[in-house]
Protein backbone atom coordinates (compact mmCIF):
# COMPACT_ATOMS: atom_id res chain seq x y z
CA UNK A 1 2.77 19.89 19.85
CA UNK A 2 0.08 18.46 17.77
CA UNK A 3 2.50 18.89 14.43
CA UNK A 4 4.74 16.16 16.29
CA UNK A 5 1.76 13.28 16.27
CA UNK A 6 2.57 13.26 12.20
CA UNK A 7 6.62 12.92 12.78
CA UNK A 8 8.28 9.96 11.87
CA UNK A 9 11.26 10.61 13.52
CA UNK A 10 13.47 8.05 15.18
CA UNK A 11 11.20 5.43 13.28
CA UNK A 12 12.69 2.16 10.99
CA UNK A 13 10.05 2.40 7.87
CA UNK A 14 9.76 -0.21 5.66
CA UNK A 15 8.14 0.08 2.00
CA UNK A 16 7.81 -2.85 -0.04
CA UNK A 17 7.19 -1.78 -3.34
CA UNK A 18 9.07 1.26 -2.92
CA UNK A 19 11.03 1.27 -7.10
CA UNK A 20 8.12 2.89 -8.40
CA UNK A 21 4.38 4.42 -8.14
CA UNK A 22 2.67 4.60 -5.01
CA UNK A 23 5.90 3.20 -2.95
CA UNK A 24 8.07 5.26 -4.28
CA UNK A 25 5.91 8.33 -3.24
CA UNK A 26 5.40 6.65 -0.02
CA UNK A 27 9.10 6.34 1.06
CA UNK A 28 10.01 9.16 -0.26
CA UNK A 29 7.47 11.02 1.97
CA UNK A 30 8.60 8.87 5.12
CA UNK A 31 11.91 10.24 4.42
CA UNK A 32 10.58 13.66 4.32
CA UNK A 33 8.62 13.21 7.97
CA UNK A 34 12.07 12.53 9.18
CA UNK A 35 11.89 8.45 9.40
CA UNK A 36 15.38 7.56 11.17
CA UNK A 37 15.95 4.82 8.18
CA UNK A 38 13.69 4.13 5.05
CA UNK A 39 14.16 0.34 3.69
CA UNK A 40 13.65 1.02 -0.18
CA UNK A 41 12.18 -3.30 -0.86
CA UNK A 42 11.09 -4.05 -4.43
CA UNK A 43 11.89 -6.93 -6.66
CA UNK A 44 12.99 -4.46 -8.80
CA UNK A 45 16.55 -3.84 -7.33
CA UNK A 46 17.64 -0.91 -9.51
CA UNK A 47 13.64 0.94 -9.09
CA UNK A 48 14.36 0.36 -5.07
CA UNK A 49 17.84 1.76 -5.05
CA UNK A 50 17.10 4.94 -7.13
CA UNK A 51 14.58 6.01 -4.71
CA UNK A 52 17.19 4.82 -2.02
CA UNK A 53 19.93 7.13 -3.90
CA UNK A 54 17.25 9.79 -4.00
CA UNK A 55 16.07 10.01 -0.52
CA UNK A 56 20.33 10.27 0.73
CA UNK A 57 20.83 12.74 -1.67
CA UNK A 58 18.03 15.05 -0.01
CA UNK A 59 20.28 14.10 3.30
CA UNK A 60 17.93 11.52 4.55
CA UNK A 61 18.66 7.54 5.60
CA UNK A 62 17.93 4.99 3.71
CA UNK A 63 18.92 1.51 1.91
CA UNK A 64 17.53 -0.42 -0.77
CA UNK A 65 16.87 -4.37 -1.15
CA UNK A 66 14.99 -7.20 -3.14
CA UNK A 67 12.05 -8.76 -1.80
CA UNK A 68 9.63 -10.87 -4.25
CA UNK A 69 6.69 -11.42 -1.65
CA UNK A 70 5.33 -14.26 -3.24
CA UNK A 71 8.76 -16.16 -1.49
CA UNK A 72 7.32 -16.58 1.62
CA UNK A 73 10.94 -17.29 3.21
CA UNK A 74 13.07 -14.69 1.08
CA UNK A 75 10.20 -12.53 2.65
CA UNK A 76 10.78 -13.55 6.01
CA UNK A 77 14.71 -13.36 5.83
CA UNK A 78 14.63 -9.61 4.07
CA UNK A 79 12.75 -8.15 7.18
CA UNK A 80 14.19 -10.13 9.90
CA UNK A 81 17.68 -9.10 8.68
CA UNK A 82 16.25 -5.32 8.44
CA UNK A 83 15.58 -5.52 12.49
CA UNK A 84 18.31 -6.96 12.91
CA UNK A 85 20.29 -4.41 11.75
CA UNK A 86 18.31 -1.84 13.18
CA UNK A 87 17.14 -3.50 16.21
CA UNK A 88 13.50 -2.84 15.24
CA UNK A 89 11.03 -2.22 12.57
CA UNK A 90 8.31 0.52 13.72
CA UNK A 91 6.54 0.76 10.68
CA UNK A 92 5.34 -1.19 7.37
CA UNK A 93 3.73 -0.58 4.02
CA UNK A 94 3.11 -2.95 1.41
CA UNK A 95 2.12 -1.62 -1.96
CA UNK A 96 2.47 -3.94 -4.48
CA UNK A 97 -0.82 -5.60 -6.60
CA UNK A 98 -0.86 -7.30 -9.94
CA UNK A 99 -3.90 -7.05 -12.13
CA UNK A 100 -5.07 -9.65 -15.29
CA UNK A 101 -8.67 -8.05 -16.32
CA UNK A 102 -10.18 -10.66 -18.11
CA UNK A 103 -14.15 -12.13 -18.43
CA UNK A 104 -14.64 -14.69 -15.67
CA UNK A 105 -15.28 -16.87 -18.36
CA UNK A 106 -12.39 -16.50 -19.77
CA UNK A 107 -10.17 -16.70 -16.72
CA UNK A 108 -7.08 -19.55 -17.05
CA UNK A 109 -6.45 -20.94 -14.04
CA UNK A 110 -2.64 -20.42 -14.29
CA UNK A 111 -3.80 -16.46 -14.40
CA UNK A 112 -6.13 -16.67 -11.42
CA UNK A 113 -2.74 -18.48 -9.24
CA UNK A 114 -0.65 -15.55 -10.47
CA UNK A 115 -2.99 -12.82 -9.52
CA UNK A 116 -3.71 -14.75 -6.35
CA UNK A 117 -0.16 -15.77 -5.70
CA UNK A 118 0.60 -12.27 -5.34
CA UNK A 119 -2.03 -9.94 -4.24
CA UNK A 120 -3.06 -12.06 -1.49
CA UNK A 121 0.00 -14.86 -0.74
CA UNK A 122 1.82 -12.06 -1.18
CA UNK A 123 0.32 -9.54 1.13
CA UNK A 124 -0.35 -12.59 3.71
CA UNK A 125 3.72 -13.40 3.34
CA UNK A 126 4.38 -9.72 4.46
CA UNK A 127 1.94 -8.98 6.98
CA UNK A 128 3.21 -12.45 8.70
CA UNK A 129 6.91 -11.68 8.53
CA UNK A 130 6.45 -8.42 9.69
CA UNK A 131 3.83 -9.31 12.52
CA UNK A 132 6.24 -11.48 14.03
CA UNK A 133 8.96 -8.74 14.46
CA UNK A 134 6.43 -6.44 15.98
CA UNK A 135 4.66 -8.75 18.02
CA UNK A 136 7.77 -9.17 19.98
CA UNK A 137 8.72 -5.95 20.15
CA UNK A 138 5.46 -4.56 21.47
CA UNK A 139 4.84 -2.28 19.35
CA UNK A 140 4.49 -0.78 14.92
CA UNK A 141 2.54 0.11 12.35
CA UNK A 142 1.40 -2.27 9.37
CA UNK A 143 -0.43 -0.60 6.33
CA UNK A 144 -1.83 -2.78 3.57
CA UNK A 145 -2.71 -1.43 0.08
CA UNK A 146 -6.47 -2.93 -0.37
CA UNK A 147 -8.37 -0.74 -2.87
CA UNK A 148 -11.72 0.85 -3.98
CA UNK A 149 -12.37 -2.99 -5.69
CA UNK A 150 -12.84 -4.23 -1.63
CA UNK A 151 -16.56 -2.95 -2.19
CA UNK A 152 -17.52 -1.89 -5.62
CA UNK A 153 -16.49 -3.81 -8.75
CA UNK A 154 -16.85 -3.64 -12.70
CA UNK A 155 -16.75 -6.87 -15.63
CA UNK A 156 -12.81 -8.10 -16.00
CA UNK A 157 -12.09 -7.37 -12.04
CA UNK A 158 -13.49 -10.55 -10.69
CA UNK A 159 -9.96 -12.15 -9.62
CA UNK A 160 -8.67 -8.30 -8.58
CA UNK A 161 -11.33 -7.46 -6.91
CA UNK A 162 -11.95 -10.44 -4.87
CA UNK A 163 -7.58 -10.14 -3.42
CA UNK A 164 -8.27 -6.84 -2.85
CA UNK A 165 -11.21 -7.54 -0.22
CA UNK A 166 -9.21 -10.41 1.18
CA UNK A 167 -6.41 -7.74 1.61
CA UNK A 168 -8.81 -5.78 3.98
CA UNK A 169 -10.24 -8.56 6.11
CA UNK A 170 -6.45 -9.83 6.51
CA UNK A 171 -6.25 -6.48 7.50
CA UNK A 172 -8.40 -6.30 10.36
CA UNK A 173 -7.83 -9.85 11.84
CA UNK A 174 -4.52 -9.05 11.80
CA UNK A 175 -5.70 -6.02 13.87
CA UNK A 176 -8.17 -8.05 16.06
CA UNK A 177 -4.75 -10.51 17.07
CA UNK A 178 -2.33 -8.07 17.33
CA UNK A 179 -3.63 -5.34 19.56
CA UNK A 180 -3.67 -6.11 22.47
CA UNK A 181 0.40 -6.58 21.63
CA UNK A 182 1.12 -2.71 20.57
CA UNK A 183 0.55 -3.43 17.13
CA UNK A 184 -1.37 -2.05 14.63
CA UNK A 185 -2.67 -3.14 11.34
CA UNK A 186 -4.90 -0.69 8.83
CA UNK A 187 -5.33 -0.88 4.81
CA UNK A 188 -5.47 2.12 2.26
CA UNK A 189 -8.06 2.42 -0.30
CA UNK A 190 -6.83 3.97 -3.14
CA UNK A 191 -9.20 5.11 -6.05
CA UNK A 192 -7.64 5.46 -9.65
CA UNK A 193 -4.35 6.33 -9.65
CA UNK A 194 -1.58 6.72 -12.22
CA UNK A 195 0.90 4.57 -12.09
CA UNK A 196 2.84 1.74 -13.98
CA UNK A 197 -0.07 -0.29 -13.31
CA UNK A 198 -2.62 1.77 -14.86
CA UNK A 199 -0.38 2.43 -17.67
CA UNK A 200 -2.31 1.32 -20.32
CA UNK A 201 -5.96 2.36 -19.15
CA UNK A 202 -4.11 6.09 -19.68
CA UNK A 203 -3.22 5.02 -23.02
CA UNK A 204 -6.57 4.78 -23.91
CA UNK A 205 -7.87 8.33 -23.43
CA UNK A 206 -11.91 6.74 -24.00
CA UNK A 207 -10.98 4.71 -20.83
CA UNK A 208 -9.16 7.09 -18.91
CA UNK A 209 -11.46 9.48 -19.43
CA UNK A 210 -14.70 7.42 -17.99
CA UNK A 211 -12.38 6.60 -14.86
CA UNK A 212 -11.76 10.51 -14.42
CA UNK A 213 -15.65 11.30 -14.71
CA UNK A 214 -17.18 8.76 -12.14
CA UNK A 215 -15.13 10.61 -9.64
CA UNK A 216 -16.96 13.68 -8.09
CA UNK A 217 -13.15 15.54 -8.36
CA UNK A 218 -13.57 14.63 -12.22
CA UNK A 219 -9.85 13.42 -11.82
CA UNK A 220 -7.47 10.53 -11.44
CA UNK A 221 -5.31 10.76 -8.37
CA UNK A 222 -1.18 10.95 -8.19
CA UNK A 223 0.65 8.65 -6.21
CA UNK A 224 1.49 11.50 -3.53
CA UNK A 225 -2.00 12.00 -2.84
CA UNK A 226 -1.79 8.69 -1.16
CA UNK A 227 1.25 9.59 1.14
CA UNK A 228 -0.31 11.61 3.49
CA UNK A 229 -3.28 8.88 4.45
CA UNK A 230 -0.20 6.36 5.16
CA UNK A 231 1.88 8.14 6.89
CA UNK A 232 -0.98 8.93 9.16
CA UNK A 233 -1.16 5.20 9.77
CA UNK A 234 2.21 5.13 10.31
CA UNK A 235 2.31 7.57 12.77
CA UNK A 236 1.74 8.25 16.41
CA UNK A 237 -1.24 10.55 14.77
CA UNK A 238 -3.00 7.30 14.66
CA UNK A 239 -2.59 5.50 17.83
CA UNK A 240 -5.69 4.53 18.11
CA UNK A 241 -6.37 3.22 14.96
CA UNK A 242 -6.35 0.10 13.47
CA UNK A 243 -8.41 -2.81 11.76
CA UNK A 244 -9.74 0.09 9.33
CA UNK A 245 -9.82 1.11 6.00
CA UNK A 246 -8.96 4.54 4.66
CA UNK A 247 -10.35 4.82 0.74
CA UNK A 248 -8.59 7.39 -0.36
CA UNK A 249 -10.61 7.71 -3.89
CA UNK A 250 -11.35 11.49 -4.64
CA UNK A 251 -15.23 10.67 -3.33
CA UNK A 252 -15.59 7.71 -5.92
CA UNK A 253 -17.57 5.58 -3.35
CA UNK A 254 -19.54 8.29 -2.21
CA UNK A 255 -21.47 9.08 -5.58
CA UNK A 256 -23.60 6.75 -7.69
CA UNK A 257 -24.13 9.00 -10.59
CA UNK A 258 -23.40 12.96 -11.72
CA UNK A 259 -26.74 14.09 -13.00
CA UNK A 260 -26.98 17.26 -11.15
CA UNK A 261 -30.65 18.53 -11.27
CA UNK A 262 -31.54 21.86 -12.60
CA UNK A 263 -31.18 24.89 -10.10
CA UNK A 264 -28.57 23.14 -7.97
């Protein structure tokens, strides 16, 4: 049945970033496609075992753990012991981004580390560590969060912007290596969405509100509308994908302005 390509059943999911936002949403929804076990990772412990306690109270599996992915070994250890326990990990998503939106000029170089340290260390630490699993296993699913900032940027993004394109090309070299191994590696593109770290562009209705309007759906998105696009990744739905990107930005890229002339 063609309903079944979109199951995750019998699968090991993992979700770094999974306390809050877009992970949260993510494992959650894993949970809810019938994913055998959802790991809960954040380096917020108590965010990552509330959705954990959440997704066992709605009679699914799942466990929660830290993971700070800028510790390239803590990373390693966290999902080796994960396949371990299950004896395999089928499927991946890493979430997690930091953001400091600043004037290149005014840039400190301790801020570009920290924004580099995690957003692409970071993402490089995961994708390794779990690469490794599934390249001896033959087989899973990776899923990277990149982000409309991969092609189209705005002043105070330089640092953000510039991890976020990195994310995609580790992406799909990651892709091009693994293969030909059973594994595959894609990214999500998200738009604007609302979560802890857009916080305070919502608290600034003037901002929010120019974010809303460059979309064509006049809209920011929730963090469920990016569920469905990565559990398609994650799934058999997608077999034949990898080394892509899916932007999931309510048409953001599509449209370079929203004069519409008269009579249209």
């Amino acid at each position: 049945m063609a309903h079944d390509l979109f199951s995750l059943a019998g699968k090991v999911i993992a979700v770094v970033g999974a306390g809050s936002g877009i992970g949260e949403a993510i494992a959650l929804g894993a949970a809810d496609q019938g994913a055998a076990f959802v790991a809960c990772l954040d380096v917020n412990q108590a965010g990552a075992t509330a959705v954990a306690d959440r997704i066992a109270a709605l009679g699914g599996s799942a466990g929660a753990a830290v993971i700070d992915i800028a510790d390239a070994d803590g990373t390693r250890t966290c999902l080796d012991r994960l396949a371990a326990e299950h004896g395999r990990l089928d499927g991946l998503v890493c979430t997690p981004s930091i953001n400091v939106r600043k004037p290149i000029l005014a840039y400190s170089g301790e801020e570009f580390d920290r924004v580099v340290r995690v957003n692409l260390r970071g993402n490089f630490n995961v994708l390794q560590a779990a690469g490794r699993i599934m390249t001896l296993q033959k087989r899973g699913s990776i899923v990277l969060y990149s982000s409309i900032r991969s092609i189209v940027t705005e002043p105070g993004q330089s640092v953000y912007s510039m991890t976020k394109a990195g994310i995609l090309q580790l992406a799909k070299t990651a892709a091009t290596e693994w293969a030909m191994l059973g594994v595959r590696v894609n990214a999500v593109g998200p738009g604007v969405v609302e979560t802890p770290l857009t916080a305070p562009i919502k608290n600034n209705p003037e901002w929010y509100d120019a974010y809303a309007k460059k979309s064509p759906m006049q809209r920011w998105a929730q963090p469920g509308e990016m569920v469905g696009p990565t559990l398609f990744l994650l799934s058999d739905a997608a077999s034949y994908v990898t080394g892509t990107i899916i932007y999931a930005d309510g048409g953001w890229l599509a449209a370079d302005g929203r004069f519409i002339p008269p009579g249209m």
